[in-house]
N, C-alpha and C. Protein backbone atom coordinates (compact mmCIF):
# COMPACT_ATOMS: atom_id res chain seq x y z
N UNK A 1 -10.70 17.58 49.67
CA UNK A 1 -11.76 16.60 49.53
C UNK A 1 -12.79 17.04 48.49
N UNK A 2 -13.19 18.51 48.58
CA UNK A 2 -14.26 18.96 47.62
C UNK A 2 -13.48 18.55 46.18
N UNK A 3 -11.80 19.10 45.99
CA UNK A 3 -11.89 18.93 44.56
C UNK A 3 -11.58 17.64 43.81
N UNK A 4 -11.25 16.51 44.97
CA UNK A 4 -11.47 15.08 44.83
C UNK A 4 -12.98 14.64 43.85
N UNK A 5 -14.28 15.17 44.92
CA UNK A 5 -15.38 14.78 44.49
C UNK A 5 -15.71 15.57 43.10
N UNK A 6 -15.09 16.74 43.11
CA UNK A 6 -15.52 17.83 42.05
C UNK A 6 -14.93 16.90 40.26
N UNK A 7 -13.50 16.04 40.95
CA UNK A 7 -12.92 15.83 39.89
C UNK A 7 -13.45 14.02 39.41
N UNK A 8 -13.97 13.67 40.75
CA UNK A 8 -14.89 12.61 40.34
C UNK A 8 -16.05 12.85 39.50
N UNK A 9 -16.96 13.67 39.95
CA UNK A 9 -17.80 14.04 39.17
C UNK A 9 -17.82 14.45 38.01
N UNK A 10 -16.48 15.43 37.69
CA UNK A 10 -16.48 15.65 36.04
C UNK A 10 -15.87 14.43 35.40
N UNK A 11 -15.57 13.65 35.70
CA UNK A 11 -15.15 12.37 34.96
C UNK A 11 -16.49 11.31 34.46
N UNK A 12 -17.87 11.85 36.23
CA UNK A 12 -18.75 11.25 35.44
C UNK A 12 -19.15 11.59 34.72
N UNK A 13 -19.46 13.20 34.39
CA UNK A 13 -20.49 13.80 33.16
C UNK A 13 -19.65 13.66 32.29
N UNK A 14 -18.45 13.57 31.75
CA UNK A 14 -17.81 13.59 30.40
C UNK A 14 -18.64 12.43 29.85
N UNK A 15 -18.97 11.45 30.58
CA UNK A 15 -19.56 10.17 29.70
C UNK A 15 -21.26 9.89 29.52
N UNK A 16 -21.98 11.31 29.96
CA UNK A 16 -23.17 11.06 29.80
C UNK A 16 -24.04 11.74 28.78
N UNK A 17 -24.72 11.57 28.12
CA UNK A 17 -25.21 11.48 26.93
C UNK A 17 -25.81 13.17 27.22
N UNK A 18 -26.02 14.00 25.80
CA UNK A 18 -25.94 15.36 25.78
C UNK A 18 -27.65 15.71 26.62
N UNK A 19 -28.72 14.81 26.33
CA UNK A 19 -29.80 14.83 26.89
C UNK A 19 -29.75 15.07 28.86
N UNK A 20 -28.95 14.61 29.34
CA UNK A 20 -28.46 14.42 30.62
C UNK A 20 -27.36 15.17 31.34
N UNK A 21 -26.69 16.11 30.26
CA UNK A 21 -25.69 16.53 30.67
C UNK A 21 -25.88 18.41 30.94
N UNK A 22 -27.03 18.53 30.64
CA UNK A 22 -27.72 20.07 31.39
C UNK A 22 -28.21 19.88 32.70
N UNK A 23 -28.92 18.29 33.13
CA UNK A 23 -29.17 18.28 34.35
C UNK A 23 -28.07 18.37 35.18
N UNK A 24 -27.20 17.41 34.66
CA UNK A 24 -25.69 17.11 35.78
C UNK A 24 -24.94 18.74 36.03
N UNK A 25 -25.14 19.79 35.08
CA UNK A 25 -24.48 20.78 35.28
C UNK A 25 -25.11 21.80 36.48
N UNK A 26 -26.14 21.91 35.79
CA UNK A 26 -27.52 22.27 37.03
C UNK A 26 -27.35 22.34 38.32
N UNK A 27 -26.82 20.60 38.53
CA UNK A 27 -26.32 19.95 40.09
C UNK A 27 -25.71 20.27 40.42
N UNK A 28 -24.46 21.28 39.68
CA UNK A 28 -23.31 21.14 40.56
C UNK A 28 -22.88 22.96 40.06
N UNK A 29 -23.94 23.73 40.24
CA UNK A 29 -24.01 25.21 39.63
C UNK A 29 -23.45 25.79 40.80
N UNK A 30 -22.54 25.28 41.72
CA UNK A 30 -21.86 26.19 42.65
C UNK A 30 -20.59 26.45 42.21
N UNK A 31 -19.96 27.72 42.34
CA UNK A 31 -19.03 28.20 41.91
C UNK A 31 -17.57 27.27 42.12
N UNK A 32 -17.49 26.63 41.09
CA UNK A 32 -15.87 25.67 41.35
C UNK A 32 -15.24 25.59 40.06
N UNK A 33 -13.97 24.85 40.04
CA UNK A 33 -13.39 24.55 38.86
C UNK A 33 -14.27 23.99 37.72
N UNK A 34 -14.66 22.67 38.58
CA UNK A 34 -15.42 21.95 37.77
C UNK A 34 -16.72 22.60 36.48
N UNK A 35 -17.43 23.90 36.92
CA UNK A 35 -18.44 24.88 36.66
C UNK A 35 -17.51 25.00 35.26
N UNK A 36 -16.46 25.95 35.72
CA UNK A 36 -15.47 26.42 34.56
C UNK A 36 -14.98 26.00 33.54
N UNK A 37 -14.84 24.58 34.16
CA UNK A 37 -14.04 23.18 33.08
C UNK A 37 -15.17 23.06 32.11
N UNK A 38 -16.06 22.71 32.46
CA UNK A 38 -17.23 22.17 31.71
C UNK A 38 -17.61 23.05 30.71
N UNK A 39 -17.78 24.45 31.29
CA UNK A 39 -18.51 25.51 30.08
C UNK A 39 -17.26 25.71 29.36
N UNK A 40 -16.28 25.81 29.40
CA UNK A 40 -15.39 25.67 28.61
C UNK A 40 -15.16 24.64 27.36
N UNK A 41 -15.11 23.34 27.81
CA UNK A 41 -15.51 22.33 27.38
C UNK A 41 -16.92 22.22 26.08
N UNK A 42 -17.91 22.74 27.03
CA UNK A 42 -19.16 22.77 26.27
C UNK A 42 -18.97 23.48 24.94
N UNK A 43 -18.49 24.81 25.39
CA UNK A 43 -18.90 25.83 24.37
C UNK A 43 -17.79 26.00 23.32
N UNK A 44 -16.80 25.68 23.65
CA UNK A 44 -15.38 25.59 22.41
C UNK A 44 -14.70 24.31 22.25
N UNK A 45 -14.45 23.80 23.18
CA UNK A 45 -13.46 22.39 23.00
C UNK A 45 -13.53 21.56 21.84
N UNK A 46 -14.92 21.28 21.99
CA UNK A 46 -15.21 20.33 21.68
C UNK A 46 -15.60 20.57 19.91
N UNK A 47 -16.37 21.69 19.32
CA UNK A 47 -16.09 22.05 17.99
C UNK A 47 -14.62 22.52 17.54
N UNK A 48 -13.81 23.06 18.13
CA UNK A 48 -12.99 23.46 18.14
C UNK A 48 -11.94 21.97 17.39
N UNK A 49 -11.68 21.01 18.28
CA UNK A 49 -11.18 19.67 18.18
C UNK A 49 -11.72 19.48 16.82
N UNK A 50 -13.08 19.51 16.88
CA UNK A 50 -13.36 18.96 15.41
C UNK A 50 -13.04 19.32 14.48
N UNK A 51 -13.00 20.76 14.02
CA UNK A 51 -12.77 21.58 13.45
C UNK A 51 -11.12 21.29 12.73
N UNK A 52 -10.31 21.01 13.70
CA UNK A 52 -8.56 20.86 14.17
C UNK A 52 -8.97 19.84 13.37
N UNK A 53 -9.32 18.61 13.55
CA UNK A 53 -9.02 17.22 13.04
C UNK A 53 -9.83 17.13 11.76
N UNK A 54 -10.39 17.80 11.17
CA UNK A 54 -10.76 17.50 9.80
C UNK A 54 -9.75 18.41 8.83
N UNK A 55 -9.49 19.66 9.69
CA UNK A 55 -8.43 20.13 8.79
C UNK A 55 -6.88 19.41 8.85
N UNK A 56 -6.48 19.00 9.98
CA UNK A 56 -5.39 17.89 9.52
C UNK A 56 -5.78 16.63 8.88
N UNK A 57 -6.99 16.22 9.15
CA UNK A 57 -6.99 14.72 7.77
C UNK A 57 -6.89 15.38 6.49
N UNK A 58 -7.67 16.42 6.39
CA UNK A 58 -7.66 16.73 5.28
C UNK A 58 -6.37 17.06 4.20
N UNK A 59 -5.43 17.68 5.08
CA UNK A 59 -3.57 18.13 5.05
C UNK A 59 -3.05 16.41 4.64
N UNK A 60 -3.25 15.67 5.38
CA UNK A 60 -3.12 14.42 5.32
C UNK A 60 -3.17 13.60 3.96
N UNK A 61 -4.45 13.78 4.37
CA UNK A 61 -4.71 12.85 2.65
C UNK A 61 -4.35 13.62 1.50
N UNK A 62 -4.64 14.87 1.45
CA UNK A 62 -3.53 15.58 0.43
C UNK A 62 -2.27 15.33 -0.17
N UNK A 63 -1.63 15.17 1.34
CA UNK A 63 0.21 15.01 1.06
C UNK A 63 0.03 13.44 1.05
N UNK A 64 -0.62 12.24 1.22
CA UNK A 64 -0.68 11.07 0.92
C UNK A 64 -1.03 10.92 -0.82
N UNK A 65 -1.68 12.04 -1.74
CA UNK A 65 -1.95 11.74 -2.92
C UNK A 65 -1.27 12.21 -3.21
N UNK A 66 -0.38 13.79 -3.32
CA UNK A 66 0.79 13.94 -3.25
C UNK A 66 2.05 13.10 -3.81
N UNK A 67 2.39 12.39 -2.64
CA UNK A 67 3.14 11.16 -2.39
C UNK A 67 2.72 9.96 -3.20
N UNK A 68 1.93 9.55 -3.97
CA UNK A 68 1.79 8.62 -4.34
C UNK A 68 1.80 8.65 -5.38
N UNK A 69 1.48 10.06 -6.25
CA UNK A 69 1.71 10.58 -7.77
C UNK A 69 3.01 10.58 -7.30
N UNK A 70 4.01 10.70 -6.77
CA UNK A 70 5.32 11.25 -6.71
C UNK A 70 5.81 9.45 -6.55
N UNK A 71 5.47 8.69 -6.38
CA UNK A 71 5.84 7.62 -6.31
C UNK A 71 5.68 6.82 -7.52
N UNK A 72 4.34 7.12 -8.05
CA UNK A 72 4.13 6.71 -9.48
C UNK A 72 5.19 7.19 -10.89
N UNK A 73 5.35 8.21 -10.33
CA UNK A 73 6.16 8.74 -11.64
C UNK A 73 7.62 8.58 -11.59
N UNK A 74 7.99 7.91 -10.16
CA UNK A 74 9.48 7.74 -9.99
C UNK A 74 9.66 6.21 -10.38
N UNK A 75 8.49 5.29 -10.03
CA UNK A 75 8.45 4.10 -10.90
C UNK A 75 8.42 4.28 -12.13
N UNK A 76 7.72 4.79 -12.95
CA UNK A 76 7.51 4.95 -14.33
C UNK A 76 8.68 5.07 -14.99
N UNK A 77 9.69 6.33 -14.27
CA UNK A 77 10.92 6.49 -14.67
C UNK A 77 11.97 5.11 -14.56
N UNK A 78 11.87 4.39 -13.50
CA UNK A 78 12.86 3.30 -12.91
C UNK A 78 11.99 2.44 -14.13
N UNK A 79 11.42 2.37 -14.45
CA UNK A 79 11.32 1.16 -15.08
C UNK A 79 11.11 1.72 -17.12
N UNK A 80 11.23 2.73 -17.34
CA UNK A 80 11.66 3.55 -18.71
C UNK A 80 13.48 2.92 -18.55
N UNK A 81 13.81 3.74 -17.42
CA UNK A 81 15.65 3.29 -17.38
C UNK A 81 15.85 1.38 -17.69
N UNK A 82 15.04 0.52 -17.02
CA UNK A 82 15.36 -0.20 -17.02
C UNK A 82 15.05 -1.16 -18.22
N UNK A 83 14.08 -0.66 -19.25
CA UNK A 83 13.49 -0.92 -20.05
C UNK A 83 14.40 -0.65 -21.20
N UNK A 84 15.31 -0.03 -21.18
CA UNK A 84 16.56 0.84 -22.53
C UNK A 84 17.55 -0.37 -21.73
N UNK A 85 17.52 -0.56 -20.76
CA UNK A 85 19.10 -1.12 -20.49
C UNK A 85 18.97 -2.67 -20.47
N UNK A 86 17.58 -3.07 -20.78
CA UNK A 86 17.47 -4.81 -21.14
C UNK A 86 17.61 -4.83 -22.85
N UNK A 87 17.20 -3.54 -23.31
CA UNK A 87 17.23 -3.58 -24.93
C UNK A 87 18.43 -3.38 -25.38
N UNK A 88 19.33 -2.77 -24.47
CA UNK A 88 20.69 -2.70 -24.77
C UNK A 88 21.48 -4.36 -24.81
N UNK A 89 20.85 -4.77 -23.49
CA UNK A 89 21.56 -6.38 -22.84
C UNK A 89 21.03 -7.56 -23.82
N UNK A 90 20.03 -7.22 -24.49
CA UNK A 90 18.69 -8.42 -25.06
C UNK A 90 18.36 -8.05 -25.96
N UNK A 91 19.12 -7.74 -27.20
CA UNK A 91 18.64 -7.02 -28.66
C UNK A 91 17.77 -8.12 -28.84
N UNK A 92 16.60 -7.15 -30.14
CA UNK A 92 15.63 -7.76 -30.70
C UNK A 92 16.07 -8.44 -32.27
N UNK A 93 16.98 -7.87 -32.80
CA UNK A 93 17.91 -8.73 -33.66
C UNK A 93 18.58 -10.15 -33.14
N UNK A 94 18.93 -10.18 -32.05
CA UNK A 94 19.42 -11.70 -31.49
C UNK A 94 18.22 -12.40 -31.19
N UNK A 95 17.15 -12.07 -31.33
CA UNK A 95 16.12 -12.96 -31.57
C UNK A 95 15.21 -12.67 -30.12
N UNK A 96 16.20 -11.91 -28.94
CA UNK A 96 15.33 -11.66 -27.87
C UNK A 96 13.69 -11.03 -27.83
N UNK A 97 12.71 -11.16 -27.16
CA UNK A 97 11.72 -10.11 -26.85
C UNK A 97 11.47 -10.08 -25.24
N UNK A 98 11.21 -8.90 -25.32
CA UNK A 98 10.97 -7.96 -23.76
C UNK A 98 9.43 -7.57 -24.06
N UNK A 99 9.22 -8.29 -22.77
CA UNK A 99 7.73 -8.19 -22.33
C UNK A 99 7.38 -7.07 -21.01
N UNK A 100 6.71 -6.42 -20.92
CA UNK A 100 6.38 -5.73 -19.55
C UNK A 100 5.19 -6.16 -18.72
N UNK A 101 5.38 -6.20 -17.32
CA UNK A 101 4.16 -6.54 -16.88
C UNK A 101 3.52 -7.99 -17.08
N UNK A 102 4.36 -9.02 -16.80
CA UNK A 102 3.34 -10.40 -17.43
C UNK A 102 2.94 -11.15 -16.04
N UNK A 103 1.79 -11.56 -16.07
CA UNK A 103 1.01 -12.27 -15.12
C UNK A 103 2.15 -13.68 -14.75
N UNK A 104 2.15 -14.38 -13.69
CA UNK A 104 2.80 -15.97 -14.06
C UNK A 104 1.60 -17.03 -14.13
N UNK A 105 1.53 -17.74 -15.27
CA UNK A 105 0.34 -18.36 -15.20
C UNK A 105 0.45 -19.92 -15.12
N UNK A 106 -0.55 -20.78 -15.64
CA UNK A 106 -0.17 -21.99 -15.17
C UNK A 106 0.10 -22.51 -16.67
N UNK A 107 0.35 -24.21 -17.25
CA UNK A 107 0.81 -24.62 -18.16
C UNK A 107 -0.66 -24.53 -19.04
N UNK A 108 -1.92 -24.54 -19.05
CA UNK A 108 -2.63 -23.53 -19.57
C UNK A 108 -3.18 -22.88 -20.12
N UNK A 109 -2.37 -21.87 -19.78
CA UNK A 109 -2.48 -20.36 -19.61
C UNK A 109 -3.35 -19.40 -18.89
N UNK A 110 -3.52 -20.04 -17.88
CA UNK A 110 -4.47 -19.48 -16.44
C UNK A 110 -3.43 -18.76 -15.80
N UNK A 111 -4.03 -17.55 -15.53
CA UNK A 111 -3.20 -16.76 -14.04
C UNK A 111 -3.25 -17.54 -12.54
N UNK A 112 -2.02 -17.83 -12.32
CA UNK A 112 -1.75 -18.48 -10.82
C UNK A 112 -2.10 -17.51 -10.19
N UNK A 113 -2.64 -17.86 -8.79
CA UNK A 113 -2.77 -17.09 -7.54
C UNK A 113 -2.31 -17.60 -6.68
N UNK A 114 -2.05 -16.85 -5.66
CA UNK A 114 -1.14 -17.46 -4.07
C UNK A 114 -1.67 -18.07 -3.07
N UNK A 115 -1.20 -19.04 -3.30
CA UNK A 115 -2.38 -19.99 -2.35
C UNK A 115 -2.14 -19.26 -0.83
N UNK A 116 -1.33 -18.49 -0.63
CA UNK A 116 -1.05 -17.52 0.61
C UNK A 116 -2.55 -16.85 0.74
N UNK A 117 -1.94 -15.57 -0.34
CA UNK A 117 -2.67 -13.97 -0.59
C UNK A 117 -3.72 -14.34 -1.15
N UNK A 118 -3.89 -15.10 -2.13
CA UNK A 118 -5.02 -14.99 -2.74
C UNK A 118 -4.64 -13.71 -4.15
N UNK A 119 -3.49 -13.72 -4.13
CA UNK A 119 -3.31 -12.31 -5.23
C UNK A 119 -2.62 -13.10 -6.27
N UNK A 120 -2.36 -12.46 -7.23
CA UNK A 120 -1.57 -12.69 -8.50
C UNK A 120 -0.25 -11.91 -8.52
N UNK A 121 0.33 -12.20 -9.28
CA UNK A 121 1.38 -11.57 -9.72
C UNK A 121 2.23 -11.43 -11.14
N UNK A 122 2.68 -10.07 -11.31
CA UNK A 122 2.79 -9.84 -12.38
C UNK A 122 4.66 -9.44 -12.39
N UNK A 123 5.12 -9.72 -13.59
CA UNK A 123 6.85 -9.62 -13.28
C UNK A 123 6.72 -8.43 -13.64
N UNK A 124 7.31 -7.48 -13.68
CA UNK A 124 8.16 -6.26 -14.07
C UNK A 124 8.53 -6.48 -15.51
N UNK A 125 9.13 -7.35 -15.84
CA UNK A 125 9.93 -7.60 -17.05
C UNK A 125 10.28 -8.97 -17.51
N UNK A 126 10.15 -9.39 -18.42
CA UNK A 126 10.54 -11.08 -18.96
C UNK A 126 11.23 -10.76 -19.95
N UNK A 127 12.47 -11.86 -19.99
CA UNK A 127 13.16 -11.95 -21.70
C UNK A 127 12.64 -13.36 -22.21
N UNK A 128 12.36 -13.01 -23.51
CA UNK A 128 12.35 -14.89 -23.95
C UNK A 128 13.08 -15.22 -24.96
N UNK A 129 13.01 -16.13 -25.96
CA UNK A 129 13.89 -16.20 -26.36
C UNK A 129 13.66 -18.12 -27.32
N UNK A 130 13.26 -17.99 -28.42
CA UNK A 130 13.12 -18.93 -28.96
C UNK A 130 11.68 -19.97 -27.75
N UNK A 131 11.26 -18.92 -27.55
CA UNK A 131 10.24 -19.52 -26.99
C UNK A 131 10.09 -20.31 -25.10
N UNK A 132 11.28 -19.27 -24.91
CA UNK A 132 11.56 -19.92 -23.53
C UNK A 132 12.40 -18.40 -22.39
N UNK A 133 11.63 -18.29 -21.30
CA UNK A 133 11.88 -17.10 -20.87
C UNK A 133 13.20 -17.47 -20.31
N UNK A 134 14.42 -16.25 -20.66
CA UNK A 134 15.49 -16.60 -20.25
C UNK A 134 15.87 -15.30 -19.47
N UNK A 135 14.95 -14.50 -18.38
CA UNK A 135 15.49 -13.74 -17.62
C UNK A 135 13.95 -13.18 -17.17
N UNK A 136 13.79 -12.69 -16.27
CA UNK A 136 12.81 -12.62 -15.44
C UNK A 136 13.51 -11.18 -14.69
N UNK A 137 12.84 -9.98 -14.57
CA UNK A 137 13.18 -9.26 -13.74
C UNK A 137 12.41 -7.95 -13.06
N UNK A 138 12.51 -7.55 -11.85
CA UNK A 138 11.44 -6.61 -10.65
C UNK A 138 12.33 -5.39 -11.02
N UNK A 139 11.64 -4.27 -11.15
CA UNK A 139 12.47 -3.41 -11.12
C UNK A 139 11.57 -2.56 -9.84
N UNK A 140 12.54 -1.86 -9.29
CA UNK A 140 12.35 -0.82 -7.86
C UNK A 140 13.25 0.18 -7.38
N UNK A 141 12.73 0.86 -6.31
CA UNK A 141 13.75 1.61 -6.01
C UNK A 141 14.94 1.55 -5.15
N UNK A 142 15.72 1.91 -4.31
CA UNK A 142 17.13 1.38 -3.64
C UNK A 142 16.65 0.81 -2.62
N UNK A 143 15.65 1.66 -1.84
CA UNK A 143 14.95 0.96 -0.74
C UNK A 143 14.07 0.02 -0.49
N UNK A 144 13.24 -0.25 -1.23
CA UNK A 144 11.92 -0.66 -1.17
C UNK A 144 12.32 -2.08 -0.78
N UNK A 145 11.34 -2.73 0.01
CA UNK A 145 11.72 -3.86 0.63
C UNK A 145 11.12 -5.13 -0.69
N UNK A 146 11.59 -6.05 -0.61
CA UNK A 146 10.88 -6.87 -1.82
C UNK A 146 10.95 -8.37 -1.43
N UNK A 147 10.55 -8.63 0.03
CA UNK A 147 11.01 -10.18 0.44
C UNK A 147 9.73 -10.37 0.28
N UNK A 148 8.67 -9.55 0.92
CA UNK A 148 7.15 -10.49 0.97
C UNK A 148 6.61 -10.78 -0.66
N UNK A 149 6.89 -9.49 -1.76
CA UNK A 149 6.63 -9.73 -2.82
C UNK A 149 7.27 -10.91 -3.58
N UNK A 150 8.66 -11.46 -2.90
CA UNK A 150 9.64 -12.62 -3.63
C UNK A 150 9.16 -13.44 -3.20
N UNK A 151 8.67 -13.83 -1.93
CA UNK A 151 8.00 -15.08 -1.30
C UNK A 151 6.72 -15.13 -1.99
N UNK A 152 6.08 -14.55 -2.19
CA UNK A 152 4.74 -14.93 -2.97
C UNK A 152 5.02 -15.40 -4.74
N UNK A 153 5.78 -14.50 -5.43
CA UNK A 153 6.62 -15.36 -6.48
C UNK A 153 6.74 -16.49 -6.26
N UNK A 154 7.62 -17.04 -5.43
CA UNK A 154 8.10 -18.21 -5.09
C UNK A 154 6.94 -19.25 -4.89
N UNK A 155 5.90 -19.09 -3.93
CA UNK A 155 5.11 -19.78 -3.57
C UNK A 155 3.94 -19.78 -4.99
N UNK A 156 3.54 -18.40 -5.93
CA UNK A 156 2.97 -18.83 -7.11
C UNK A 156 3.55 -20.08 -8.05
N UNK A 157 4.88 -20.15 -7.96
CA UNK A 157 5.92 -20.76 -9.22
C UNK A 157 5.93 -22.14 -8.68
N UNK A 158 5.76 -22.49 -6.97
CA UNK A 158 5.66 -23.95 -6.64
C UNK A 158 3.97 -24.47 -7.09
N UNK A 159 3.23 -23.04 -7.00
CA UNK A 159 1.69 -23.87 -7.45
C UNK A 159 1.68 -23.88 -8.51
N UNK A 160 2.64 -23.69 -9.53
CA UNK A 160 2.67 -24.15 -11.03
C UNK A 160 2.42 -22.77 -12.03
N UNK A 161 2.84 -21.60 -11.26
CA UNK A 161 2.78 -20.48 -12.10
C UNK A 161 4.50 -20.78 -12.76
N UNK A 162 4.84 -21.09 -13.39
CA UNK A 162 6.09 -20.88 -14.66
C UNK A 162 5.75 -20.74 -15.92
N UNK A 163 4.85 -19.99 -16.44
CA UNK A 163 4.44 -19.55 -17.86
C UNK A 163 3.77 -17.73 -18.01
N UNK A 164 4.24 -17.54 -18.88
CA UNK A 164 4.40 -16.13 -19.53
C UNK A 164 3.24 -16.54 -20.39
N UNK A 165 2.77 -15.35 -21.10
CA UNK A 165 1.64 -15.36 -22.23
C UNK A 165 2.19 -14.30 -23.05
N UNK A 166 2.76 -14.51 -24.25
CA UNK A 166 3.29 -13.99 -25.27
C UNK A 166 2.41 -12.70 -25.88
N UNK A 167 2.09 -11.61 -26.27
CA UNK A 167 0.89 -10.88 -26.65
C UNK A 167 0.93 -11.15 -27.62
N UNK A 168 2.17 -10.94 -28.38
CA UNK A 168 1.78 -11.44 -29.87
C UNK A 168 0.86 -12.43 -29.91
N UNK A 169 1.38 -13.48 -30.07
CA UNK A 169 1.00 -14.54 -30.21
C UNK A 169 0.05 -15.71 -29.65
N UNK A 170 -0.01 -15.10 -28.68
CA UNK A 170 -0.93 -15.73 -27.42
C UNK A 170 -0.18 -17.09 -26.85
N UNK A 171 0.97 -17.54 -27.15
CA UNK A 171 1.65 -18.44 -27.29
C UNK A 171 2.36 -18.43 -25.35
N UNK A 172 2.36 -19.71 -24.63
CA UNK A 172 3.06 -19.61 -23.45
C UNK A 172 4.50 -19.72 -23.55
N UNK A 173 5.06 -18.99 -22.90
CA UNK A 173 6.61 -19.29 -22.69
C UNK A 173 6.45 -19.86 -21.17
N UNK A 174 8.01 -20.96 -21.26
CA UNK A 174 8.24 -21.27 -20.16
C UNK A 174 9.21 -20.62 -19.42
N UNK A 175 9.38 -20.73 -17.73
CA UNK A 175 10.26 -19.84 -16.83
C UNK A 175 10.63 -21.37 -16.51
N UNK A 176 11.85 -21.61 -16.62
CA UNK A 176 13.03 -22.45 -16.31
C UNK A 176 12.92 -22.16 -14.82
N UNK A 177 12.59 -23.31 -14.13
CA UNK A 177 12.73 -23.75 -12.55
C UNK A 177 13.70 -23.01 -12.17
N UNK A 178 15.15 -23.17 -12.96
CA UNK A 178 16.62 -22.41 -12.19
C UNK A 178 16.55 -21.01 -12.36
N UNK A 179 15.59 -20.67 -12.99
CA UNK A 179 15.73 -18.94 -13.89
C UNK A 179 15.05 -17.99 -12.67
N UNK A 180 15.47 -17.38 -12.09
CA UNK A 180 15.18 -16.64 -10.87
C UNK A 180 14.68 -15.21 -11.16
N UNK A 181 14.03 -14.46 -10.36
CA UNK A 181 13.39 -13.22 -10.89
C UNK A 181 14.96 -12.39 -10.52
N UNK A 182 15.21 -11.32 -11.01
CA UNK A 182 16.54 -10.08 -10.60
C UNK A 182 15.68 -9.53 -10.18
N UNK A 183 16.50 -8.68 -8.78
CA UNK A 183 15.72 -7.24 -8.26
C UNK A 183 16.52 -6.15 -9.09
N UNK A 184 16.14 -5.52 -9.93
CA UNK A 184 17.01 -4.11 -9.99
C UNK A 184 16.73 -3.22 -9.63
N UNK A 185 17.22 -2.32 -8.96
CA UNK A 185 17.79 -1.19 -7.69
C UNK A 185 17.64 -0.28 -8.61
N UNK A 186 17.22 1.32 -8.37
CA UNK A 186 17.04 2.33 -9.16
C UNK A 186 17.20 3.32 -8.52
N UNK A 187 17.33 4.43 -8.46
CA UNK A 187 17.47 5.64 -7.56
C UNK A 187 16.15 6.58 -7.94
């Protein structure tokens, strides 16, 4: 029964404010678990914990920047590879040009946004071609999931994003309704 009440009671002081919590100890200064738990508690636990959890966020966010330079530079590469192998597919002698990175905008030349997200979007890669984009393509890695990013495509291109902005020229190209974005897969 005592260590019923003993274990009621330390459940109440865990929740009472540090001003209040020398009296509650005071109260109950007879030799028990509870005595033990507490100064224990008091005097290490509790810096101790803190101590623990700033040095793992800290480990944390490390290996999260880590990881994200390591992610950056494996894109950079996937899309260098993929960038030689459209110039191979889409010579600039056949009249093709390869664009990187183009917004989809409207007829224009406003950047569409998603009437979803509220975001924009930018392709990976465009071919055009006498003034008319004739290939559209995402480049990524084997895994990476790419349905929510295709659905927002999709839903920009029904609010009237089908136009490219040429740099040269400042000139819009059009994306042909049937002309679909490619995912290409990279390791």
């Amino acid at each position: 029964m005592l260590e019923q009440v003993s274990a009621i009671a330390f459940r109440g002081v865990e929740f009472l404010s540090e001003a209040f919590k020398e009296t509650a100890i005071k109260s109950f200064k007879e030799s028990s678990p509870l005595q033990s738990s507490m100064e224990t508690i008091e005097n290490t636990s509790l810096e101790s914990l803190k101590a623990q959890n700033e040095i793992a966020a800290e480990k944390i966010n490390a290996e999260r920047i880590q990881q994200i330079e390591i992610n950056r530079e494996d894109g950079a590469n996937r899309e260098d590879l993929a960038h030689k192998e459209l110039q191979y597919e889409f010579p600039e002698e056949e009249g093709y040009k390869i664009e990187r990175e183009q917004y989809l905008r409207d007829k224009d030349g406003n950047i569409v946004k998603d009437p979803e997200t509220g975001e924009a979007r930018r392709i990976d890669f465009t071919v055009s071609k006498d003034g008319q984009v004739v290939k559209s393509i995402e480049v990524t890695s084997e895994t990476a999931p790419k349905d929510a990013q295709m659905a927002k495509e999709y839903r920009i291109r029904d609010s009237g994003g089908n136009f490219i902005k040429d740099r040269d020229t400042g000139q819009l190209a059009e994306i042909p309704k049937d002309t679909q974005t490619e995912v290409r897969r990279y390791a």
